[in-house]
PDB file of N, CA and C in Angstrom:
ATOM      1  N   UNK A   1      -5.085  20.290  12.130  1.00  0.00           N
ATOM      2  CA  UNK A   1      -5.860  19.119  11.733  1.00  0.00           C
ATOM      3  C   UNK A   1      -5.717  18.878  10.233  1.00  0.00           C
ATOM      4  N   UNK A   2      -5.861  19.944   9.102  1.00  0.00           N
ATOM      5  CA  UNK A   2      -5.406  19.609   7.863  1.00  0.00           C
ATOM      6  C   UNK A   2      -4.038  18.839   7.855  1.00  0.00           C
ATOM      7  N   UNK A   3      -3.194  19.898   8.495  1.00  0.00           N
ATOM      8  CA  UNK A   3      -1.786  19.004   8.188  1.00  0.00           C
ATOM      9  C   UNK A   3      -1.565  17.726   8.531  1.00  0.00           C
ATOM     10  N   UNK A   4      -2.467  17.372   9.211  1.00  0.00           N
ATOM     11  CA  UNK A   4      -2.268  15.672   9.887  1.00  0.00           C
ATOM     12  C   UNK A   4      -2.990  14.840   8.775  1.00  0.00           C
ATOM     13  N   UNK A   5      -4.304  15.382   7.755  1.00  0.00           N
ATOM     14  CA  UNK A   5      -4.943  15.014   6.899  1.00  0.00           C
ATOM     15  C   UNK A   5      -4.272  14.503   5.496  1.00  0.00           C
ATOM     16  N   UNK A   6      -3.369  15.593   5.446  1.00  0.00           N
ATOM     17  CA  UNK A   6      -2.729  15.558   4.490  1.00  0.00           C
ATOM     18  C   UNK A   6      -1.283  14.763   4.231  1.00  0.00           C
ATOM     19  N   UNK A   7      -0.746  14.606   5.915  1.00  0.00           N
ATOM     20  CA  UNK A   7       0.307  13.766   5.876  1.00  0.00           C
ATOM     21  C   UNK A   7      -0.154  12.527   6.328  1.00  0.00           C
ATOM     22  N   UNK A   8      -1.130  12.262   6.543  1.00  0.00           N
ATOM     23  CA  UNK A   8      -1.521  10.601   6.525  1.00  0.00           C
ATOM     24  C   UNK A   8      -2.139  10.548   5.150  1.00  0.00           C
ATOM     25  N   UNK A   9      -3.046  10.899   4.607  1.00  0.00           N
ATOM     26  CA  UNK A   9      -3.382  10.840   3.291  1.00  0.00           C
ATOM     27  C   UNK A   9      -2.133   9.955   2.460  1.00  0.00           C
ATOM     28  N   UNK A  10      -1.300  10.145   1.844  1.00  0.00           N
ATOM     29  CA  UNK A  10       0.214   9.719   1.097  1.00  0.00           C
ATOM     30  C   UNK A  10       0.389   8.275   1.948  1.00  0.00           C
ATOM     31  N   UNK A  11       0.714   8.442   3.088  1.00  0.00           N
ATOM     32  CA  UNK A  11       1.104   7.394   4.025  1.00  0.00           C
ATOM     33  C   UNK A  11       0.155   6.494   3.882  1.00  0.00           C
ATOM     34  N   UNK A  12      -0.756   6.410   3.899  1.00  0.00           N
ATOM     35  CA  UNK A  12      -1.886   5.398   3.907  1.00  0.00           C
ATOM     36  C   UNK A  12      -2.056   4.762   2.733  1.00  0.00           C
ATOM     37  N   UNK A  13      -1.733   5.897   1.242  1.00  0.00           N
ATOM     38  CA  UNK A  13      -2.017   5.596   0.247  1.00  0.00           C
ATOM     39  C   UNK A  13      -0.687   4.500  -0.297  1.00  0.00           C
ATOM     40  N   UNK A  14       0.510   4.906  -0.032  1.00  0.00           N
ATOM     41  CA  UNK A  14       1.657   4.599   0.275  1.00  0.00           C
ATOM     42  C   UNK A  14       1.554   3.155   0.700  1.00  0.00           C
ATOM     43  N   UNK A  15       0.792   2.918   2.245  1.00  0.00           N
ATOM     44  CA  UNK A  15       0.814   1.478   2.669  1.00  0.00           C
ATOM     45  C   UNK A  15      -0.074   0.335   2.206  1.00  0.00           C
ATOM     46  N   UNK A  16      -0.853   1.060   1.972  1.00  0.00           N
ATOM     47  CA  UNK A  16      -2.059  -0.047   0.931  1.00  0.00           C
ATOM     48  C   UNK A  16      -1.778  -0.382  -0.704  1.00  0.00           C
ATOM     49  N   UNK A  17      -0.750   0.747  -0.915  1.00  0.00           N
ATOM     50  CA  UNK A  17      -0.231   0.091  -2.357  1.00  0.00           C
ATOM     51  C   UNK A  17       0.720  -0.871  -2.468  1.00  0.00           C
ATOM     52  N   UNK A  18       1.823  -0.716  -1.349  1.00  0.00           N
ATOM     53  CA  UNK A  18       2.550  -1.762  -1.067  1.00  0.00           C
ATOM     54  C   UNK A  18       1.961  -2.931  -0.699  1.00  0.00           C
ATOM     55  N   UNK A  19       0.685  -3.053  -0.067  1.00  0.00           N
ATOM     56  CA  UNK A  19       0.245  -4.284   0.396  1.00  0.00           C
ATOM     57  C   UNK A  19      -0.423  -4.590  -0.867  1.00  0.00           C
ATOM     58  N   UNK A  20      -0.816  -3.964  -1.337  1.00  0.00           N
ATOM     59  CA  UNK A  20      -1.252  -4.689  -2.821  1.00  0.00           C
ATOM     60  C   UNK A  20      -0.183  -5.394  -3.784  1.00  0.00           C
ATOM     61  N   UNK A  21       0.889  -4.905  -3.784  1.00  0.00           N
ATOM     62  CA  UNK A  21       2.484  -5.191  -4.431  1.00  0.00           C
ATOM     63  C   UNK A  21       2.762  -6.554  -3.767  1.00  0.00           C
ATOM     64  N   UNK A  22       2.543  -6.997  -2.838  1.00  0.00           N
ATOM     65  CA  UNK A  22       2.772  -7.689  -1.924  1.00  0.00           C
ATOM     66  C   UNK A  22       2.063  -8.745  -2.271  1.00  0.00           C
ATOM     67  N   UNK A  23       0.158  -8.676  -2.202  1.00  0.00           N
ATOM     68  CA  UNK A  23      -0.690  -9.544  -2.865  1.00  0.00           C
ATOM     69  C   UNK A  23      -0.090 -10.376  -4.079  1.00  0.00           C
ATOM     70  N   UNK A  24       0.409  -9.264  -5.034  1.00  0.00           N
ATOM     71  CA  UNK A  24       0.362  -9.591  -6.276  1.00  0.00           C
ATOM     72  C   UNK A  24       1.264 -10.283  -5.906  1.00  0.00           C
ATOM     73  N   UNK A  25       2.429 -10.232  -5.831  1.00  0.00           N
ATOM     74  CA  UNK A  25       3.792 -10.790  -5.459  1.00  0.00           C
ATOM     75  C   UNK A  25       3.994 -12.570  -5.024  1.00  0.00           C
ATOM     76  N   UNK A  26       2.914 -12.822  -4.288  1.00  0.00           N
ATOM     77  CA  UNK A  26       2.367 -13.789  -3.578  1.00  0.00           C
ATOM     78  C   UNK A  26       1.485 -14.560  -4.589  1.00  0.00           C
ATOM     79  N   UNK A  27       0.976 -13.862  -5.557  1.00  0.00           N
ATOM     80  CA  UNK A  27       0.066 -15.153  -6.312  1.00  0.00           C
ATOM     81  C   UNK A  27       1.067 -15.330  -7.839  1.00  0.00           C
ATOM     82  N   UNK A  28       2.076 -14.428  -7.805  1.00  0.00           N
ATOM     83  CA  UNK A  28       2.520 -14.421  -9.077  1.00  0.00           C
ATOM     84  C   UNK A  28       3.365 -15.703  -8.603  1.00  0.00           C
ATOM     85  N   UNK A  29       4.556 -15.233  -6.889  1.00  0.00           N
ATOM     86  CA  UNK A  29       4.799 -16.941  -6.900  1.00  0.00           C
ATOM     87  C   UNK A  29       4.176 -17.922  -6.825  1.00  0.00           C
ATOM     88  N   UNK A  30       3.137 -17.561  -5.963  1.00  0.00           N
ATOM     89  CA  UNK A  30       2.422 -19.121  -5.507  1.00  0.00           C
ATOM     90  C   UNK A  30       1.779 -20.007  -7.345  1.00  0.00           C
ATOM     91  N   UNK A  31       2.033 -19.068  -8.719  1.00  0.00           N
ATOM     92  CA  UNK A  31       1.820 -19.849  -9.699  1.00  0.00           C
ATOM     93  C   UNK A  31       2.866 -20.679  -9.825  1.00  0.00           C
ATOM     94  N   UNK A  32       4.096 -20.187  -9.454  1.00  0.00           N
ATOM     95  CA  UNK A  32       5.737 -20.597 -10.026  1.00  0.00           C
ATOM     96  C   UNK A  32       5.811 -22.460  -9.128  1.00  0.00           C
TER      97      UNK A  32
END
């Protein structure tokens, strides 16, 4: 059970930063 904690931990952190990259990405064009 740790090890599953710990390898989703990264992964998750991983996918929500990209979706934030993504956000940004989207309003930086939608200024252009």
């Amino acid at each position: 059970m740790a090890e599953k904690t710990i390898k989703e931990g990264p992964v998750q952190y991983l996918y929500s930063l990209e979706k934030g990259l993504y956000k940004l990405k989207s309003l930086v064009f939608g200024l252009y």
